[in-house]
C-alpha atoms as a PDB file:
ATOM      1  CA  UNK A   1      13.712 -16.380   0.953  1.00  0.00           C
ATOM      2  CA  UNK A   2      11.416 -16.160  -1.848  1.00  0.00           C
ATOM      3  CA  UNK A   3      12.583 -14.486  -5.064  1.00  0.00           C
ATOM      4  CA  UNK A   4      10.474 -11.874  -4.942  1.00  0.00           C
ATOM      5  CA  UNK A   5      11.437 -11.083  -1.891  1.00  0.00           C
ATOM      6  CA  UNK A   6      15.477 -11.254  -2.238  1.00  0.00           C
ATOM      7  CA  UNK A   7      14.371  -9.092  -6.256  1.00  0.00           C
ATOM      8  CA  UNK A   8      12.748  -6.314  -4.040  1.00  0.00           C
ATOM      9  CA  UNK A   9      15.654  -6.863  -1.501  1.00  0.00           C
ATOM     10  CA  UNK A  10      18.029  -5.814  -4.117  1.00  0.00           C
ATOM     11  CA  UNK A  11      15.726  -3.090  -6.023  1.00  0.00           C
ATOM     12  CA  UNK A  12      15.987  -1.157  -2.416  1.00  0.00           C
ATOM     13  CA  UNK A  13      19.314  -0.524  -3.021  1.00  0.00           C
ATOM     14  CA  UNK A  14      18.785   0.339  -6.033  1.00  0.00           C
ATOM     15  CA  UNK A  15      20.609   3.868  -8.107  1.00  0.00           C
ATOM     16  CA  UNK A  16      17.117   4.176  -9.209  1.00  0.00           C
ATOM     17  CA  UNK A  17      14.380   6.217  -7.751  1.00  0.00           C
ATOM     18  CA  UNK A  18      11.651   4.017  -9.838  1.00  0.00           C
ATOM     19  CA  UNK A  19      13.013   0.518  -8.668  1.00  0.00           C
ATOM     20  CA  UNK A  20      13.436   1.850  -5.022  1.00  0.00           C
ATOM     21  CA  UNK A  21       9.809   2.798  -5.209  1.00  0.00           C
ATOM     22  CA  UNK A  22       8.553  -0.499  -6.640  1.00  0.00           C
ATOM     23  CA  UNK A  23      10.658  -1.800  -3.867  1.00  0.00           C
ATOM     24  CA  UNK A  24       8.638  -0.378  -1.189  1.00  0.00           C
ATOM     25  CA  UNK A  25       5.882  -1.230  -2.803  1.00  0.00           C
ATOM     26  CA  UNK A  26       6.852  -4.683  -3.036  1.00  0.00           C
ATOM     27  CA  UNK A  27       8.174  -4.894   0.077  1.00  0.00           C
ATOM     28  CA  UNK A  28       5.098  -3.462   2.503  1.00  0.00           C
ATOM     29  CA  UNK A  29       3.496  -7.352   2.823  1.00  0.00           C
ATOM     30  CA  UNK A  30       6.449  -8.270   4.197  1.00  0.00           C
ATOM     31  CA  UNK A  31       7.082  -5.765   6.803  1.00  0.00           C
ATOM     32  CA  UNK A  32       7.016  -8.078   9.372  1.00  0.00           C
ATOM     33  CA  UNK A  33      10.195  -9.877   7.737  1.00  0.00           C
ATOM     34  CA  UNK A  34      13.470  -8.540   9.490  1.00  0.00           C
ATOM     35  CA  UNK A  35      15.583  -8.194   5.891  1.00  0.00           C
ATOM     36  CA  UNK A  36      12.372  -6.156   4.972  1.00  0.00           C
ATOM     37  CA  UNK A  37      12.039  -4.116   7.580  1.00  0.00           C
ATOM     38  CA  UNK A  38      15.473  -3.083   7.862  1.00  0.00           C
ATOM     39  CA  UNK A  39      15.482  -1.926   4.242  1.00  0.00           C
ATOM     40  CA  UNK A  40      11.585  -0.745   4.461  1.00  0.00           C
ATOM     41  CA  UNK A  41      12.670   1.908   7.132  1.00  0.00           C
ATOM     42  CA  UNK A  42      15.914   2.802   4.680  1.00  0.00           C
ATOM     43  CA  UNK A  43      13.495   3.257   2.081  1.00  0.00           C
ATOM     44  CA  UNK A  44      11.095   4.938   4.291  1.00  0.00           C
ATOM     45  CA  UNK A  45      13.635   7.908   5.044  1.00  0.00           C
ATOM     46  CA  UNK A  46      15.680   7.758   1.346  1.00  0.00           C
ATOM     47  CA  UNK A  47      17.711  10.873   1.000  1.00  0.00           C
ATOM     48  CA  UNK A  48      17.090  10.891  -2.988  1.00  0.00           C
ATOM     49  CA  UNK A  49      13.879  10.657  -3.355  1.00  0.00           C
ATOM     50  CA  UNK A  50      10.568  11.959  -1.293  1.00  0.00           C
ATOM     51  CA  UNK A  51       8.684  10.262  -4.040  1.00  0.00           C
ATOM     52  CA  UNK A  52      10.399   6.810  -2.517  1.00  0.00           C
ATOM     53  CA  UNK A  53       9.395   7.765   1.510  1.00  0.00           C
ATOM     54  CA  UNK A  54       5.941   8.752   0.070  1.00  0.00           C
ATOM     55  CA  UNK A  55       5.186   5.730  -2.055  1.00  0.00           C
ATOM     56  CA  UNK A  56       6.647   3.792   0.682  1.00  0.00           C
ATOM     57  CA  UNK A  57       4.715   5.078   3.427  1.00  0.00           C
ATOM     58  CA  UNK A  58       1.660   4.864   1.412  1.00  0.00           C
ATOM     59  CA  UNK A  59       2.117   0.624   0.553  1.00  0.00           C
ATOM     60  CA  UNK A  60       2.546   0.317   4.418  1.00  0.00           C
ATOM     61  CA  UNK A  61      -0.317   2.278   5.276  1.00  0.00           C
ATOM     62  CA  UNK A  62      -1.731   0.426   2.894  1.00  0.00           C
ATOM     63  CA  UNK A  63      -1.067  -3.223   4.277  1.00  0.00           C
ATOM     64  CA  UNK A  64      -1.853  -1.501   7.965  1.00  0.00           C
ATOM     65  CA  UNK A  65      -0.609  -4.162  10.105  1.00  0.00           C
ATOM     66  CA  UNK A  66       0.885  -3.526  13.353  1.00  0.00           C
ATOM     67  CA  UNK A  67       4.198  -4.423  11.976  1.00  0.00           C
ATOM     68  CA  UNK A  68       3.802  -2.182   8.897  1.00  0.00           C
ATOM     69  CA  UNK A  69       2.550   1.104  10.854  1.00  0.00           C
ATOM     70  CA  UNK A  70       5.562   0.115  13.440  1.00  0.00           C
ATOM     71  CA  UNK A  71       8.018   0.914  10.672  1.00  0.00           C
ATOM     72  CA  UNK A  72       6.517   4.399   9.685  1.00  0.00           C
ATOM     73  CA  UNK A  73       6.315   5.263  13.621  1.00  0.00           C
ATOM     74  CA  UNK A  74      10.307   4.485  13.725  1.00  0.00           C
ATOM     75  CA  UNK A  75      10.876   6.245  10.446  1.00  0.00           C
ATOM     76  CA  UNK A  76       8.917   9.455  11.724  1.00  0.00           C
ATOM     77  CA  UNK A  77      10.833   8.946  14.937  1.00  0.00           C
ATOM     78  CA  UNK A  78      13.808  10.028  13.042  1.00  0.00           C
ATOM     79  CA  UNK A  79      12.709  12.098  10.141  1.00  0.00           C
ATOM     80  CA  UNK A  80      13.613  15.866   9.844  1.00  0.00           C
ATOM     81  CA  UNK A  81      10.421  17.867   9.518  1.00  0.00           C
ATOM     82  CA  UNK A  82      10.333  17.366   5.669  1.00  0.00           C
ATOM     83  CA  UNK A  83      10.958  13.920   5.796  1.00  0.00           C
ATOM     84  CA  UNK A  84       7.814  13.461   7.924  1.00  0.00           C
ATOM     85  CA  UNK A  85       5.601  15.851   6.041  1.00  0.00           C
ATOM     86  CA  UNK A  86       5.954  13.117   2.984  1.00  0.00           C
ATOM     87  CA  UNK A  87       5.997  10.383   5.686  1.00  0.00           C
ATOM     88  CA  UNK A  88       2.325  12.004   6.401  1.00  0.00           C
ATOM     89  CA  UNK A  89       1.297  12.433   2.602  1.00  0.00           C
ATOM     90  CA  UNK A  90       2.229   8.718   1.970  1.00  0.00           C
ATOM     91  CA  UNK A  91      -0.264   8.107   4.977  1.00  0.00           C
ATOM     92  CA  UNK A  92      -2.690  10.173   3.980  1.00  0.00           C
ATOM     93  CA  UNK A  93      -2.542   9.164   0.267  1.00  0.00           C
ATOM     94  CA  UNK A  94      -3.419   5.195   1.697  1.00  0.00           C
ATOM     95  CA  UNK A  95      -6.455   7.042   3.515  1.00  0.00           C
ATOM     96  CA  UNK A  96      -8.273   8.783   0.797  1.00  0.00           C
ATOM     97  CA  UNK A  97      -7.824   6.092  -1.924  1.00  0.00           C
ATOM     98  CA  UNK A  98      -9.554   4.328  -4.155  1.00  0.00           C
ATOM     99  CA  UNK A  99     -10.024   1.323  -1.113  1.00  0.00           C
ATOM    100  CA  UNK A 100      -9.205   3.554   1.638  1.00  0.00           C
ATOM    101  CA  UNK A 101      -6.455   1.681   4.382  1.00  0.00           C
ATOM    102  CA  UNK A 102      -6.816  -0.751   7.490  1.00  0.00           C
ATOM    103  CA  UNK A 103      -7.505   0.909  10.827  1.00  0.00           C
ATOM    104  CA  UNK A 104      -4.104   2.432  11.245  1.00  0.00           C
ATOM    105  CA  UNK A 105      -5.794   3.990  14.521  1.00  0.00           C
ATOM    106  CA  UNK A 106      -5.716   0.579  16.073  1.00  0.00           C
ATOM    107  CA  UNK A 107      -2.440  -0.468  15.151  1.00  0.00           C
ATOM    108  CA  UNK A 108      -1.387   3.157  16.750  1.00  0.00           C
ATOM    109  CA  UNK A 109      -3.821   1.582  19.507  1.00  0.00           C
ATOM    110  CA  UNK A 110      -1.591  -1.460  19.755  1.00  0.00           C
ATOM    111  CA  UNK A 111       1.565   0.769  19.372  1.00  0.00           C
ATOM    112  CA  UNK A 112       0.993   3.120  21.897  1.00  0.00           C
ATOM    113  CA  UNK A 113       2.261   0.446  24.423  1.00  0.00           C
ATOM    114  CA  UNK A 114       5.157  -0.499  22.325  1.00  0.00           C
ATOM    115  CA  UNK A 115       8.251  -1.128  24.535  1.00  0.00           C
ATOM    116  CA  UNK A 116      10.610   1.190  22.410  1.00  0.00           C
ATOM    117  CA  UNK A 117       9.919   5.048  23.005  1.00  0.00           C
ATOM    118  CA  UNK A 118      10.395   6.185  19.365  1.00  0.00           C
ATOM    119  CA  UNK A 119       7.460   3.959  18.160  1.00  0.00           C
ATOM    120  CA  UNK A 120       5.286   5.221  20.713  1.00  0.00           C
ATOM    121  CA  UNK A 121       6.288   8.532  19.501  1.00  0.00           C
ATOM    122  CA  UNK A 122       6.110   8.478  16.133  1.00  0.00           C
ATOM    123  CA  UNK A 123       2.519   6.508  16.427  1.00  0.00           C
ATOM    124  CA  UNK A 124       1.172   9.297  18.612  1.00  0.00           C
ATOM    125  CA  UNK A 125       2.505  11.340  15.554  1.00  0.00           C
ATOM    126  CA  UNK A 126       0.534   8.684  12.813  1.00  0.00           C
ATOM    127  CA  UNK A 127      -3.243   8.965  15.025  1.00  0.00           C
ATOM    128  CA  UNK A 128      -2.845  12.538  14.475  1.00  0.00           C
ATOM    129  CA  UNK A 129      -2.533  12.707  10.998  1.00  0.00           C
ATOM    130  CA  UNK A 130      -5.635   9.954  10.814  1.00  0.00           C
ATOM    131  CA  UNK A 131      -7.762  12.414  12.904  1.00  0.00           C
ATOM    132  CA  UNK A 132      -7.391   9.903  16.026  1.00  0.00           C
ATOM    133  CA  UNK A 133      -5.707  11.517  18.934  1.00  0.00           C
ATOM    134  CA  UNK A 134      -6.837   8.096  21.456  1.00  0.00           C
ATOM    135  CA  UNK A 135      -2.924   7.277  21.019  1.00  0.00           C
END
């Protein structure tokens, strides 16, 4: 593993709010990466901090691979209703920056076949909140 990698491994598990959210940050290029997934999703539904699950959720948007969206479909999957409302703003805030995001429609596209239910679920949930209901 690179050292960045196993530095933002660490920060995830971090007592602080502010090094959890640079983890996420950190983290979103590599959500393909099992170790990074794993603590992406953790991240992605933090019981301390909504900043974390919306700063989180924004860097995956962000990256908008199929692998990156996959992990905010889980993480919606199982997030109470406030949970997913900053799940949404994190999406959202990717969408109406600076650079805009990917086409997180497509990887909903791609997800929407997805062998495990929740991700189909939870990306159904994602193309609504990007104004594509194709998924």
């Amino acid at each position: 593993m690179t050292s960045g990698l196993e530095r933002a491994l660490a920060e995830a598990s971090s007592p602080s709010w502010t090094q959890r959210v640079r983890a996420g940050r950190d983290l979103a290029s590599f959500a393909d990466v099992p170790e990074a997934a794993e603590a992406l999703v953790g991240l992605l539904l933090d019981a301390e901090d909504t900043a974390v699950t919306r700063q989180t959720a924004k860097a995956l948007a962000r990256v908008g691979t199929v692998a990156a969206i996959r992990l905010i479909a889980l993480a919606v999957a199982e997030a109470d209703d406030n949970r997913a409302d900053w799940l949404q703003a994190g999406v959202h805030d990717a969408l109406v920056g600076p650079d805009g995001a990917p086409d997180i429609a497509a990887a909903c596209g791609k997800l929407a076949r997805d062998p495990e239910e929740a991700v189909r679920r939870g990306a159904a949930d994602i193309s609504v909140w990007t104004g594509d209901t194709r998924c």
